[in-house]
N, C-alpha and C. Protein backbone atom coordinates (compact mmCIF):
# COMPACT_ATOMS: atom_id res chain seq x y z
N UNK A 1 4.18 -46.23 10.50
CA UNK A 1 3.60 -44.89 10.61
C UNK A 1 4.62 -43.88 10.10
N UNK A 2 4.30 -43.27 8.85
CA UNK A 2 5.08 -42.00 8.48
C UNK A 2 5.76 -41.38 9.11
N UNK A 3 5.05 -40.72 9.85
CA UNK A 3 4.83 -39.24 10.99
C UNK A 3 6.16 -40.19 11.93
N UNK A 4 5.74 -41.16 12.55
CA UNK A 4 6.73 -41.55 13.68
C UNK A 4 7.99 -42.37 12.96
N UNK A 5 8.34 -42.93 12.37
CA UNK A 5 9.20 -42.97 11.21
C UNK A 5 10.26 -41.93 11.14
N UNK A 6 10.66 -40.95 11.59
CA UNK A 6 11.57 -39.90 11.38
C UNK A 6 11.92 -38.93 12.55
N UNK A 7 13.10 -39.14 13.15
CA UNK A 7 13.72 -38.76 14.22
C UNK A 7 14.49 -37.62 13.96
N UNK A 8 14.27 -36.30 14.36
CA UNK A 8 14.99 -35.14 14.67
C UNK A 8 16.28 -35.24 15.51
N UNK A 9 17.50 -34.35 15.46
CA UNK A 9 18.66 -34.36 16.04
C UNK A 9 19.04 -33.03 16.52
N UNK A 10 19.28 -32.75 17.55
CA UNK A 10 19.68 -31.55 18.33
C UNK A 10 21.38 -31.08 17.76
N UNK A 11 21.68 -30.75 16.53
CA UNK A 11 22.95 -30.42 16.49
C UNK A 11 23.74 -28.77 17.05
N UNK A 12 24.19 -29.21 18.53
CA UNK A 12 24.27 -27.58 18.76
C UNK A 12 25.73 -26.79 18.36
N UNK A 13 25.78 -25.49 18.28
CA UNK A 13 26.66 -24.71 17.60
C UNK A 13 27.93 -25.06 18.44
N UNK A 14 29.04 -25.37 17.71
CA UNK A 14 30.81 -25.33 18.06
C UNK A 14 30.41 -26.78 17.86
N UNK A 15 29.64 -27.48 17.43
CA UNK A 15 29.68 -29.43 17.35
C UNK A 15 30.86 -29.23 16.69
N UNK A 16 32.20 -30.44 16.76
CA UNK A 16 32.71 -30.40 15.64
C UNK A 16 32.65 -31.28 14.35
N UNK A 17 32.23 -31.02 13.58
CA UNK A 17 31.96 -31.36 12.40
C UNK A 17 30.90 -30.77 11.40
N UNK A 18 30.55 -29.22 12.31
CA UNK A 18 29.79 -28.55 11.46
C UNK A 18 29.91 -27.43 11.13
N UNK A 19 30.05 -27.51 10.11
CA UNK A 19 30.45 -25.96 9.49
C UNK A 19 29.51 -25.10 8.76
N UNK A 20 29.61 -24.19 9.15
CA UNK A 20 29.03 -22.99 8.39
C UNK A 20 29.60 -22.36 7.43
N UNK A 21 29.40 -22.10 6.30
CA UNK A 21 30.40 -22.24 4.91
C UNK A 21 29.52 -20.94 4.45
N UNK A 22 30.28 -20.10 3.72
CA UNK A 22 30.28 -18.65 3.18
C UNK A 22 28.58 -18.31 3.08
N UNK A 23 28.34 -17.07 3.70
CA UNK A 23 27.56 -16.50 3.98
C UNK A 23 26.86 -16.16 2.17
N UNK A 24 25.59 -15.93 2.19
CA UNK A 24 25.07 -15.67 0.81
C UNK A 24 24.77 -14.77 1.06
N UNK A 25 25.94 -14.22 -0.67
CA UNK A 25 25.23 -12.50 -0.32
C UNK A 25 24.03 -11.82 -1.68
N UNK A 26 22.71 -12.50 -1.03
CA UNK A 26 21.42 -11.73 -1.65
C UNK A 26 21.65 -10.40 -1.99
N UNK A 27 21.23 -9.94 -2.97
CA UNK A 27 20.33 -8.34 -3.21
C UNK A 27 19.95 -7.81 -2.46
N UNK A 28 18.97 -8.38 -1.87
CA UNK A 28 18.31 -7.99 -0.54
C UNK A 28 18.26 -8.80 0.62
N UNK A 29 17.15 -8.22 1.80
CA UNK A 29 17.32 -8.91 3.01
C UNK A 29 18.86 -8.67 3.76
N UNK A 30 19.55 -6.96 3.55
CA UNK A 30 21.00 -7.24 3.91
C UNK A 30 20.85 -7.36 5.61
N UNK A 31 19.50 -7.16 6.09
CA UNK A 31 20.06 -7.33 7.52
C UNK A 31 20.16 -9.20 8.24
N UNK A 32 19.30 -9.87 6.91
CA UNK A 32 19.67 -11.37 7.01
C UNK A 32 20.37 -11.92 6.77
N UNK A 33 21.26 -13.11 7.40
CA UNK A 33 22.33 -14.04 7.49
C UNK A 33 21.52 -15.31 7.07
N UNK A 34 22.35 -15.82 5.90
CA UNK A 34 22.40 -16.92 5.00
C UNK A 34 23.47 -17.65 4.81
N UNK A 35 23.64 -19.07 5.51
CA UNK A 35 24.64 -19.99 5.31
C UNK A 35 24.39 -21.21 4.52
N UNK A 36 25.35 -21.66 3.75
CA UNK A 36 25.15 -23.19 3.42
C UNK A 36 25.98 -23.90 4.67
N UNK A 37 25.28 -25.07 5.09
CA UNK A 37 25.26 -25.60 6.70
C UNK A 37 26.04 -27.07 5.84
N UNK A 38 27.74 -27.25 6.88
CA UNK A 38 27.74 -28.65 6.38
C UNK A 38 28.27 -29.66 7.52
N UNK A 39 27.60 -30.67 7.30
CA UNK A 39 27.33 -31.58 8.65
C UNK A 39 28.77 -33.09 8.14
N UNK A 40 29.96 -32.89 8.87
CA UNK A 40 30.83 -33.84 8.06
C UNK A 40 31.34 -34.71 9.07
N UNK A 41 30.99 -35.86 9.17
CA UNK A 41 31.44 -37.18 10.28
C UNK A 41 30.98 -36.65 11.72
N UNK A 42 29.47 -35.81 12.00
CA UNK A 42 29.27 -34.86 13.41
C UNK A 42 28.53 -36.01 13.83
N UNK A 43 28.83 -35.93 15.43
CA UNK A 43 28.69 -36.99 16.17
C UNK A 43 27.67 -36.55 17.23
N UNK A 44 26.44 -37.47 17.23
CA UNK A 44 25.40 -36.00 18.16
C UNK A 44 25.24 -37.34 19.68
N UNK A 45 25.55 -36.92 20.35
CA UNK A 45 25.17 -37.42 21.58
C UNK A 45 23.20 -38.33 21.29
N UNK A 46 23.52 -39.23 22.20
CA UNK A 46 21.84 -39.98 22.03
C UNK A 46 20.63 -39.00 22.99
N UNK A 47 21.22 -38.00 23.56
CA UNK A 47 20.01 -37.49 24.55
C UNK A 47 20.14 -36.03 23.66
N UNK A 48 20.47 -36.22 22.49
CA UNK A 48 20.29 -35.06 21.24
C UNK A 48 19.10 -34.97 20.33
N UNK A 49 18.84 -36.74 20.64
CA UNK A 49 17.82 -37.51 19.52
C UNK A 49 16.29 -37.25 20.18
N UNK A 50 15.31 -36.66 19.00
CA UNK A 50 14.07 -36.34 19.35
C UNK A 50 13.51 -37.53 18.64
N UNK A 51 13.31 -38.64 19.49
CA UNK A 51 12.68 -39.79 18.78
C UNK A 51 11.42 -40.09 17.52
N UNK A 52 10.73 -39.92 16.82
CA UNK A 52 9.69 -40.71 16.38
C UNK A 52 9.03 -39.13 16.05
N UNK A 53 9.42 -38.09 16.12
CA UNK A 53 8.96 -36.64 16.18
C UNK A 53 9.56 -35.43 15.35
N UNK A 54 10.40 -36.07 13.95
CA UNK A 54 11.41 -35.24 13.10
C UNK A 54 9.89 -35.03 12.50
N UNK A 55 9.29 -36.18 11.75
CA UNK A 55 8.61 -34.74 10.73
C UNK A 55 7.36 -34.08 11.09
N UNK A 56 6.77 -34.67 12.47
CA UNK A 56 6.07 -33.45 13.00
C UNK A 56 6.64 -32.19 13.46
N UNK A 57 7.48 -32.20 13.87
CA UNK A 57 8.55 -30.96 14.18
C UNK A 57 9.40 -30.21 13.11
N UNK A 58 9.36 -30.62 11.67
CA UNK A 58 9.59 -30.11 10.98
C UNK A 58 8.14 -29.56 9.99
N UNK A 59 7.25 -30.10 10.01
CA UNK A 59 6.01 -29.69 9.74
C UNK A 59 5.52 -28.41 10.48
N UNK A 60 5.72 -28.87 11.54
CA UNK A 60 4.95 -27.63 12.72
C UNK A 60 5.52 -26.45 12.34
N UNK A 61 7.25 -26.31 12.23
CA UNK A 61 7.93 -25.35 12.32
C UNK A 61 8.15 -24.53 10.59
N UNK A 62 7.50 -25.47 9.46
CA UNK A 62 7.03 -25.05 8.15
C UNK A 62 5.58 -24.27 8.30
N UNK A 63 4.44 -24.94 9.06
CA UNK A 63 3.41 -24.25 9.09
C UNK A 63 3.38 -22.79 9.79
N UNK A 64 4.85 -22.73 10.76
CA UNK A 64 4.70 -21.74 11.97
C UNK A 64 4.96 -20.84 11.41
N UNK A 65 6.40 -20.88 10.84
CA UNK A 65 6.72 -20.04 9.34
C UNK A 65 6.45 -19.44 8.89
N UNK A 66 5.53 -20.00 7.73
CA UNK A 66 5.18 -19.98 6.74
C UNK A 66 3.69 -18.80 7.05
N UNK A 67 3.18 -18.87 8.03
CA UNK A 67 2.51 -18.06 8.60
C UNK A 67 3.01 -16.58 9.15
N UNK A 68 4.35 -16.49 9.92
CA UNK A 68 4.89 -15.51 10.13
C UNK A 68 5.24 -14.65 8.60
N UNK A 69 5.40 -15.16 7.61
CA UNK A 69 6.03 -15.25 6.15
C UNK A 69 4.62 -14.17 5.62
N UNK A 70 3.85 -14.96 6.08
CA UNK A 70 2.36 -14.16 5.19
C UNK A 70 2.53 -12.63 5.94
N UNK A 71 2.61 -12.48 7.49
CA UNK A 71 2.37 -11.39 7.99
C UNK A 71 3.42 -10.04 7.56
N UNK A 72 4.80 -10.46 7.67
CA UNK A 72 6.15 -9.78 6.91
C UNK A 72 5.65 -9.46 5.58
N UNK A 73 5.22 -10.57 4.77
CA UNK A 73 5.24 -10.00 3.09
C UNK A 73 3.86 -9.56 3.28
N UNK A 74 2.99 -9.13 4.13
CA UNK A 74 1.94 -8.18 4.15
C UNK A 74 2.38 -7.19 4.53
N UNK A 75 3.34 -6.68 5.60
CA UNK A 75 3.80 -5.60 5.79
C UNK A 75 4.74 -5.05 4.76
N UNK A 76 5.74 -5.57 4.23
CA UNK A 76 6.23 -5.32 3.09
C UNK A 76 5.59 -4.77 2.15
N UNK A 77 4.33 -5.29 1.35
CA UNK A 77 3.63 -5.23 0.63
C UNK A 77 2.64 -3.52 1.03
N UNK A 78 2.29 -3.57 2.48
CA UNK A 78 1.43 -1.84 2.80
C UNK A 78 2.65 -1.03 3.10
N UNK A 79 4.11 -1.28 3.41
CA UNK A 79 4.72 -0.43 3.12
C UNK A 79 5.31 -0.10 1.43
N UNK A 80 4.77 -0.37 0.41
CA UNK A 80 4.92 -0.27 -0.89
C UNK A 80 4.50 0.44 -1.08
N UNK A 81 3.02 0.28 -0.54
CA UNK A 81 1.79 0.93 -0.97
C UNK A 81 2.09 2.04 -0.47
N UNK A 82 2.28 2.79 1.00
CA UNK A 82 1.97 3.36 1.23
C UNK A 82 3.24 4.36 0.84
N UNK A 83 4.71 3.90 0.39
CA UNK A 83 5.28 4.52 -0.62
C UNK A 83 4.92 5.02 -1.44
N UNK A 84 4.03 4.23 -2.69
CA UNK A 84 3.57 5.03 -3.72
C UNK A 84 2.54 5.94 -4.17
N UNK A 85 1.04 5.77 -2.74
CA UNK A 85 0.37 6.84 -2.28
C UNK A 85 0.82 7.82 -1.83
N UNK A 86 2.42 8.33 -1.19
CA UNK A 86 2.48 9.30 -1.03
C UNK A 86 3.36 9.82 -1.66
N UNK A 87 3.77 9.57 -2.70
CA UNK A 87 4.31 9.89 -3.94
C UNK A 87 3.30 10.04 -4.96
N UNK A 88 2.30 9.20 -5.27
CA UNK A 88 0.90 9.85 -6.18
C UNK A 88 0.57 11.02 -5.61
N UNK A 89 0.38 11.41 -4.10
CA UNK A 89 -0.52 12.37 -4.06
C UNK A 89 0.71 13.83 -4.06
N UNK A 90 2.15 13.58 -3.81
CA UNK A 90 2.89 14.51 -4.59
C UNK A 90 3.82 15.00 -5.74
N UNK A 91 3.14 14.05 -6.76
CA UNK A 91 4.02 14.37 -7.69
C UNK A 91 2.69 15.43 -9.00
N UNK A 92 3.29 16.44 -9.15
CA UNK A 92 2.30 17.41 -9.72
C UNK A 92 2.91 17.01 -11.29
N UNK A 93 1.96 16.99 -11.88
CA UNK A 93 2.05 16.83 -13.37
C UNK A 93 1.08 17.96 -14.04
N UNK A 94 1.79 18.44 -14.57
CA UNK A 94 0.03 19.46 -15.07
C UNK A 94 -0.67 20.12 -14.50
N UNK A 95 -0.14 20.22 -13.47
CA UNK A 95 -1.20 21.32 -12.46
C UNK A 95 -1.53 20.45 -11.12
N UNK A 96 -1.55 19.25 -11.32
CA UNK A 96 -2.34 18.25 -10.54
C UNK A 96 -1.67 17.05 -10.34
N UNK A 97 -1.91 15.97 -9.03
CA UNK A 97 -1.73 15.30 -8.73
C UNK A 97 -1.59 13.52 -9.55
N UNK A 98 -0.59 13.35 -9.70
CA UNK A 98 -0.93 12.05 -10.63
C UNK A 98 -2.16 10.68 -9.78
N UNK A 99 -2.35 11.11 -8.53
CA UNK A 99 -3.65 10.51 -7.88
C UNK A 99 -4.58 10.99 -8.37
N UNK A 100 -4.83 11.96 -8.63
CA UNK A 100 -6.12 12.38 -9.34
C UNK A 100 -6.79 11.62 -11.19
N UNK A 101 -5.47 10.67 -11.67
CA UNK A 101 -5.67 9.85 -12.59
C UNK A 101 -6.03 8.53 -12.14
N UNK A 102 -7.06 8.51 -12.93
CA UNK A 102 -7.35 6.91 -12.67
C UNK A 102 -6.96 5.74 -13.36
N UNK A 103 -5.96 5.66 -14.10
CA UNK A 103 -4.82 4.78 -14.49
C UNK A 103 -4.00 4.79 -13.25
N UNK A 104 -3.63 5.71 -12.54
CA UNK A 104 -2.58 5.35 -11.04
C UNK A 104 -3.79 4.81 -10.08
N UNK A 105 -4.71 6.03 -10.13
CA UNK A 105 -5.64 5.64 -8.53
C UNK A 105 -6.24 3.94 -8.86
N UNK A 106 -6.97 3.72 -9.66
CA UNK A 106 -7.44 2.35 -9.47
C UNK A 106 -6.58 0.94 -9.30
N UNK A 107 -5.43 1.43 -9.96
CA UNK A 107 -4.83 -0.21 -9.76
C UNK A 107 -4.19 0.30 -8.43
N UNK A 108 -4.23 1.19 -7.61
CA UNK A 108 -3.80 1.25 -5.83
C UNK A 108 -4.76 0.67 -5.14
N UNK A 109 -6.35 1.41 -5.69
CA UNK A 109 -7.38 0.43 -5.32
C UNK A 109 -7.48 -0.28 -5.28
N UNK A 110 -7.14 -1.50 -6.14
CA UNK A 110 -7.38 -2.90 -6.07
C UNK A 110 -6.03 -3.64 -5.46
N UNK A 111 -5.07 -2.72 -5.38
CA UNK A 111 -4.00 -3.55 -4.67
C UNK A 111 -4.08 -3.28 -2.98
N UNK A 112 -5.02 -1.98 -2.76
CA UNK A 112 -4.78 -1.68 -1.27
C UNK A 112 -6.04 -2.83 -0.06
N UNK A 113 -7.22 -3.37 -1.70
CA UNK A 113 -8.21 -4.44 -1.47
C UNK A 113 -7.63 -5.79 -1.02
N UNK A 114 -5.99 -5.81 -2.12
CA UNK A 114 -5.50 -7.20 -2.28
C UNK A 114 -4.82 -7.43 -1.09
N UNK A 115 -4.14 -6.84 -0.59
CA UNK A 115 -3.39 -6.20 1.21
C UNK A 115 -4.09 -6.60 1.78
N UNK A 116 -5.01 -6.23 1.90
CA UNK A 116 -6.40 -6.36 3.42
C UNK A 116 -6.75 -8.23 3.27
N UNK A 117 -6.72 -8.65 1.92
CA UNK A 117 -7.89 -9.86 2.14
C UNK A 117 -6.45 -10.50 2.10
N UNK A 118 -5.00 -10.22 1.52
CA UNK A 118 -3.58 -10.82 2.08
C UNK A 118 -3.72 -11.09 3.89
N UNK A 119 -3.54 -9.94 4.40
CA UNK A 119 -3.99 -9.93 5.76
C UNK A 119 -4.58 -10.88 6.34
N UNK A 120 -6.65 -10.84 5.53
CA UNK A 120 -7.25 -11.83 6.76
C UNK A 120 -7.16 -13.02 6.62
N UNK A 121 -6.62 -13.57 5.40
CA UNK A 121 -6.09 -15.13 5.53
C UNK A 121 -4.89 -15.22 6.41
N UNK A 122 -4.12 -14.45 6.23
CA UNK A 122 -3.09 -14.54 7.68
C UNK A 122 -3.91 -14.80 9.04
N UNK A 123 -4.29 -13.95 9.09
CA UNK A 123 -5.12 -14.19 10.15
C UNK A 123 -5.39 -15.38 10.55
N UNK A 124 -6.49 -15.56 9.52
CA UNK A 124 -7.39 -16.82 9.32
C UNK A 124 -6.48 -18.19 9.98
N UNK A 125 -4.99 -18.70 9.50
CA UNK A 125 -4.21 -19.48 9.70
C UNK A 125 -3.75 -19.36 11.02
N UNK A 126 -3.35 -17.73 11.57
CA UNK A 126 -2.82 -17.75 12.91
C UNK A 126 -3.83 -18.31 13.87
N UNK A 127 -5.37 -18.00 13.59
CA UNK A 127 -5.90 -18.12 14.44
C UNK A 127 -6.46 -20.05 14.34
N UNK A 128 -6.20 -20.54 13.25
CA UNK A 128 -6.31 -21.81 13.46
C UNK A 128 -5.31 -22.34 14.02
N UNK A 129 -3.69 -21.94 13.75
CA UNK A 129 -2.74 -22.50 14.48
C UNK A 129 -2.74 -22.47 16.27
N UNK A 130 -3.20 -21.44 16.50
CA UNK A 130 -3.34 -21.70 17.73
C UNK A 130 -4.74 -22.00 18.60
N UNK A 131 -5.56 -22.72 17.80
CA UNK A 131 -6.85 -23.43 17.84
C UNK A 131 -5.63 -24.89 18.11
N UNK A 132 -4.82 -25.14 17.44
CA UNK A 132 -4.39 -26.55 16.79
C UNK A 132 -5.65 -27.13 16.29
N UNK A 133 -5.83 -26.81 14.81
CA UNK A 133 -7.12 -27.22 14.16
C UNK A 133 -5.67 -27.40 12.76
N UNK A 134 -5.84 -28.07 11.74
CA UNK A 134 -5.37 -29.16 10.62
C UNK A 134 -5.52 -27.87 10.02
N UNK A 135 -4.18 -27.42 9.39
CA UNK A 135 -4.59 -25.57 9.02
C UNK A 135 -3.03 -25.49 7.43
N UNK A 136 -3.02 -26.78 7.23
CA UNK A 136 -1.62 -26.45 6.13
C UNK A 136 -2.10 -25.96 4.96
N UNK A 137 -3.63 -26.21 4.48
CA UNK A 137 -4.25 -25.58 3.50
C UNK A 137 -3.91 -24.16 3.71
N UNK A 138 -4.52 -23.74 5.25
CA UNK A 138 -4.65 -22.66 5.13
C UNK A 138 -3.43 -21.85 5.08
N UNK A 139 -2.45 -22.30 5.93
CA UNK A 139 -1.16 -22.18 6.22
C UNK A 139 -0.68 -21.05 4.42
N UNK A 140 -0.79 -22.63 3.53
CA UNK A 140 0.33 -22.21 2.50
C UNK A 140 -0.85 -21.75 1.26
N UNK A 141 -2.34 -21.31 1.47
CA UNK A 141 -2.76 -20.43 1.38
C UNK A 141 -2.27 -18.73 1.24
N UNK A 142 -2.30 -18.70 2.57
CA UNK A 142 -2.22 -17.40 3.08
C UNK A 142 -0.57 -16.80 3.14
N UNK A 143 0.26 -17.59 2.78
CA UNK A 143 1.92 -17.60 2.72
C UNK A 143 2.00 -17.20 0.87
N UNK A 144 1.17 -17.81 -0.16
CA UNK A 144 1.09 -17.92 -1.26
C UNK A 144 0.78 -16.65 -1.48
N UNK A 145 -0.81 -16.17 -0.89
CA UNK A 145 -1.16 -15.18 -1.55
C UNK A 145 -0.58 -13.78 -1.49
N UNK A 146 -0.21 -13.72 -0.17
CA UNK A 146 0.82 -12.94 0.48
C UNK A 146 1.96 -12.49 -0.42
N UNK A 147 2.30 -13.58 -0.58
CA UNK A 147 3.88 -13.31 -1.29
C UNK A 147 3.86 -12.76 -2.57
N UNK A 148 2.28 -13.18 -3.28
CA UNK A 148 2.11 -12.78 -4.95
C UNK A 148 1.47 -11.08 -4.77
N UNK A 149 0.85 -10.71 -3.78
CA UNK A 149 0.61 -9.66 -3.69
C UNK A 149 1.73 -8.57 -2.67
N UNK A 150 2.76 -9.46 -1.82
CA UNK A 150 3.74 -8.21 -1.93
C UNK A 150 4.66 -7.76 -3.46
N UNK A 151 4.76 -9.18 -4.20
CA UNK A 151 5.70 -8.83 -5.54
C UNK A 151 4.49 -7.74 -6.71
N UNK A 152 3.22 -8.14 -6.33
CA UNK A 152 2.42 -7.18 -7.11
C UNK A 152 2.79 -5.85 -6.91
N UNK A 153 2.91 -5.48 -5.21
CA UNK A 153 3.09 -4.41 -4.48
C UNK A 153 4.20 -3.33 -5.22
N UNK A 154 4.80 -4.28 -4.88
CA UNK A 154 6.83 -3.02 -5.00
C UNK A 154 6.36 -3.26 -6.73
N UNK A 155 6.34 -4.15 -7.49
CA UNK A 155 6.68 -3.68 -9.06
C UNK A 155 5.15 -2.66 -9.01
N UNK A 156 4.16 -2.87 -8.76
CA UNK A 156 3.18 -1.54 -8.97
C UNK A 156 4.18 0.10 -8.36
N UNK A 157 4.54 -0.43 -7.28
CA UNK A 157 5.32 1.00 -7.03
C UNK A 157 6.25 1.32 -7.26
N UNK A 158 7.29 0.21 -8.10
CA UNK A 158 8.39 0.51 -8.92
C UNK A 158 7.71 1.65 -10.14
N UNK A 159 6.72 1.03 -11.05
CA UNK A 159 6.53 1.07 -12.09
C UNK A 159 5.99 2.62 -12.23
N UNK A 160 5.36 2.59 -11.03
CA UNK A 160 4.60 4.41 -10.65
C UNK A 160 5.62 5.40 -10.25
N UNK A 161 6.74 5.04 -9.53
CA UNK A 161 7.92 5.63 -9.77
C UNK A 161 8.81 6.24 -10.41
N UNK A 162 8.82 5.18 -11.21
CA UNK A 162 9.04 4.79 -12.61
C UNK A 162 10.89 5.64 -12.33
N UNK A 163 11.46 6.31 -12.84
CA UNK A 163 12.84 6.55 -12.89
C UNK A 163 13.35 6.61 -11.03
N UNK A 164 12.22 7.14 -10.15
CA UNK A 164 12.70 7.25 -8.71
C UNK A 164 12.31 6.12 -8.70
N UNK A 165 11.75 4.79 -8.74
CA UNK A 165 11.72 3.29 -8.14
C UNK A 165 13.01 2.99 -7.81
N UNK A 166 14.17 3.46 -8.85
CA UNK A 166 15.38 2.97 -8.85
C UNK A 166 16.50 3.88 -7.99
N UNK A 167 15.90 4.91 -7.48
CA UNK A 167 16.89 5.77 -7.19
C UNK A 167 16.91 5.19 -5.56
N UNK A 168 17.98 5.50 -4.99
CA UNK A 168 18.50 4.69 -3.64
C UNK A 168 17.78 5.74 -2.81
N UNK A 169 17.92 6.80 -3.01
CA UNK A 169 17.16 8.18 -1.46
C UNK A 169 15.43 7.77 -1.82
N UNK A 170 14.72 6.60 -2.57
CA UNK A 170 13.57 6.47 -2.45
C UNK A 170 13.41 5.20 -1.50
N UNK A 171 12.70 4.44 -0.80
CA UNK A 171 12.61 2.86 -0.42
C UNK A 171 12.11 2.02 -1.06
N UNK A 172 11.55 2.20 -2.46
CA UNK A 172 11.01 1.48 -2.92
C UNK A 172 11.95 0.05 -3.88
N UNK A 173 12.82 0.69 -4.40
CA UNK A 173 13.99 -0.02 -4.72
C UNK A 173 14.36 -0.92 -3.51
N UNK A 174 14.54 -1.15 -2.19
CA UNK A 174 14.87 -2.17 -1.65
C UNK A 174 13.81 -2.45 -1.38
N UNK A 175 12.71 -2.04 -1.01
CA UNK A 175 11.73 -2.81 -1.05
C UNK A 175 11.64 -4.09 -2.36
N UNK A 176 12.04 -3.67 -3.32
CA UNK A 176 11.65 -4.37 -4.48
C UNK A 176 12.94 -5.61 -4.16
N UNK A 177 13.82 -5.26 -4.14
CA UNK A 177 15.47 -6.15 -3.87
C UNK A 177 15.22 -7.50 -2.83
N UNK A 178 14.15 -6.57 -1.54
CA UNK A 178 14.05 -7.29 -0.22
C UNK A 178 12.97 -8.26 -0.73
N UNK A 179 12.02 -8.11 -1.49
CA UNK A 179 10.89 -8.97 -1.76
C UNK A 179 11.22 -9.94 -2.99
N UNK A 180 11.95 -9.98 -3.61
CA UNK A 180 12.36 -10.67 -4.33
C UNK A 180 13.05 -11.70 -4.23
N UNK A 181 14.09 -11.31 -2.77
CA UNK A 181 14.96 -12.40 -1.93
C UNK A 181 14.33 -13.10 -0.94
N UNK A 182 13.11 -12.73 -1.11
CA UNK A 182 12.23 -13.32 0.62
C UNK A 182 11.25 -14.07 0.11
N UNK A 183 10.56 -13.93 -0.96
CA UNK A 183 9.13 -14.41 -1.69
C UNK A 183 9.08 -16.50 -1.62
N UNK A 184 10.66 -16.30 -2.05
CA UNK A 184 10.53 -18.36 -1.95
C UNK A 184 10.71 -18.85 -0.88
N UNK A 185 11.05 -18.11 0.06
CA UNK A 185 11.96 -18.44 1.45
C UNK A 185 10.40 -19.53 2.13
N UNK A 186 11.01 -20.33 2.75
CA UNK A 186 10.29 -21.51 2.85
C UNK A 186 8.82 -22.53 1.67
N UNK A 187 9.39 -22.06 0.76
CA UNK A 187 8.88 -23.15 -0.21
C UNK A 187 8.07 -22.08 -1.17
N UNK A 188 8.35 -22.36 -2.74
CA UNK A 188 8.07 -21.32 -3.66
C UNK A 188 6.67 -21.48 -3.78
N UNK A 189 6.23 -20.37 -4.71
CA UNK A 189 4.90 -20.90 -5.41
C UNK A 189 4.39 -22.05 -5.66
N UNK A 190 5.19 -22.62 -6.52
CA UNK A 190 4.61 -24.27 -7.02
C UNK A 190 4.42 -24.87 -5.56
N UNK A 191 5.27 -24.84 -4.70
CA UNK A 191 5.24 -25.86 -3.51
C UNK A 191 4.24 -25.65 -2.68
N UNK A 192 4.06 -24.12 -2.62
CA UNK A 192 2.50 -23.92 -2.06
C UNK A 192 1.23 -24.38 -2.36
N UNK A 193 1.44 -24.41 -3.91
CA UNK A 193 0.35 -25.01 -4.67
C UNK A 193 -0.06 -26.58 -4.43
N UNK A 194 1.22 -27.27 -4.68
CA UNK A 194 0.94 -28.61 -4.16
C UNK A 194 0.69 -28.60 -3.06
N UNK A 195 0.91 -27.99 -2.41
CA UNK A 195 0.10 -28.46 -0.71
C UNK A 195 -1.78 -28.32 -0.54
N UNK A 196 -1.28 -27.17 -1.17
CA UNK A 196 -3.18 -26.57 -1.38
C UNK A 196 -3.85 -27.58 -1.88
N UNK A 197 -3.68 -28.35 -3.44
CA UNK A 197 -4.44 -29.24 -3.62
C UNK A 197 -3.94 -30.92 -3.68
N UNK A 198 -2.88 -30.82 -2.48
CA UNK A 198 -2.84 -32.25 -2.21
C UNK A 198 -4.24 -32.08 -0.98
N UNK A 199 -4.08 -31.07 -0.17
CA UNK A 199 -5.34 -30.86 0.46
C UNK A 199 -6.54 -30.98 0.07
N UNK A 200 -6.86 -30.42 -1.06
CA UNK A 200 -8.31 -30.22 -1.54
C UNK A 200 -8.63 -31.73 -1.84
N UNK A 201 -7.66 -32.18 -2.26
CA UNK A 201 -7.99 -33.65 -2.63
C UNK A 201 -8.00 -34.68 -1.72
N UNK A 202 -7.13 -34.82 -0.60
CA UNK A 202 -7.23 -35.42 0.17
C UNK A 202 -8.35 -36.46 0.75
């Protein structure tokens, strides 16, 4: 049996033989801590060992994720938005509002559409995860779409910015920094994809 085939290990912090080796320093995400983890001759006690239960417990804690992942890069993503709506509706060009063009207003429209239905697949997954109903479709679904519509997000509101995207007294610039460093964080695009239609096929 696969699933029971693979035993988890409790390695707790000060073990000796594990080191935490230079912190990565991302673009963004500066309020997150990033280590490369190295495990050298560490000796784990036997009542450390989670028997027959490593890759359900590493599954569970990818699906749990990966779900929290959708809800963050949805918030990420309506705080973009709601950056560059209130910068459309004050930046006067001509007398008037660059919201009042519909080269800015429509592609907000369809991104403030893409947010919401980002959202109810989040949803959709939280509320199967805690059904415990078979939900990794949906899981890396809703983690996928999420993530392609916060990077839609910040470059739409970079781009409407356009010279302030980049300026530091705006948020949209770390917004853009923070989503860029966060988007692969538990398994990229492609990996989402294969899950989706190892599912469909299944």
């Amino acid at each position: 049996n696969e699933v029971e085939s693979i035993s988890a290990f409790i390695v707790e912090k000060g073990t000796p033989g594990l080191i935490l080796e230079k912190h990565l320093k991302m673009m963004g995400l500066k309020g997150h801590r990033s280590y490369n983890i190295t495990l050298d001759k560490v000796k784990v006690p036997k009542e450390n060992r989670i028997e027959k239960a490593g890759l359900r417990l590493a599954l569970n804690v990818l699906n749990t994720t990966r779900i929290s992942l959708a809800f963050g890069f949805v918030g990420l993503a309506r705080a973009a938005l709601e950056a560059v709506v209130d910068f459309a509706k004050n930046r006067i060009i001509r007398g008037k509002p660059i919201s009042e063009h519909q080269a800015i207003s429509f592609p907000i429209a369809e991104l403030a559409t893409e947010i919401d239905a980002a959202r109810l697949l989040a949803y959709r997954a939280a509320v199967m995860d805690e059904k415990d109903a078979r939900h990794r479709k949906e899981t890396s679904m809703a983690k996928n779409y999420a993530g392609n519509i916060m990077i839609k997000s910040v470059d739409l509101a970079s781009r409407i910015l356009a010279g302030y995207g980049t300026d530091t007294e705006y948020p949209v610039e770390r917004y853009l920094r923070d989503a860029y460093s966060w988007v692969a964080a538990q398994g990229t695009r492609e990996v989402q994809n294969l899950v989706i239609s190892r599912e469909i096929f299944r």
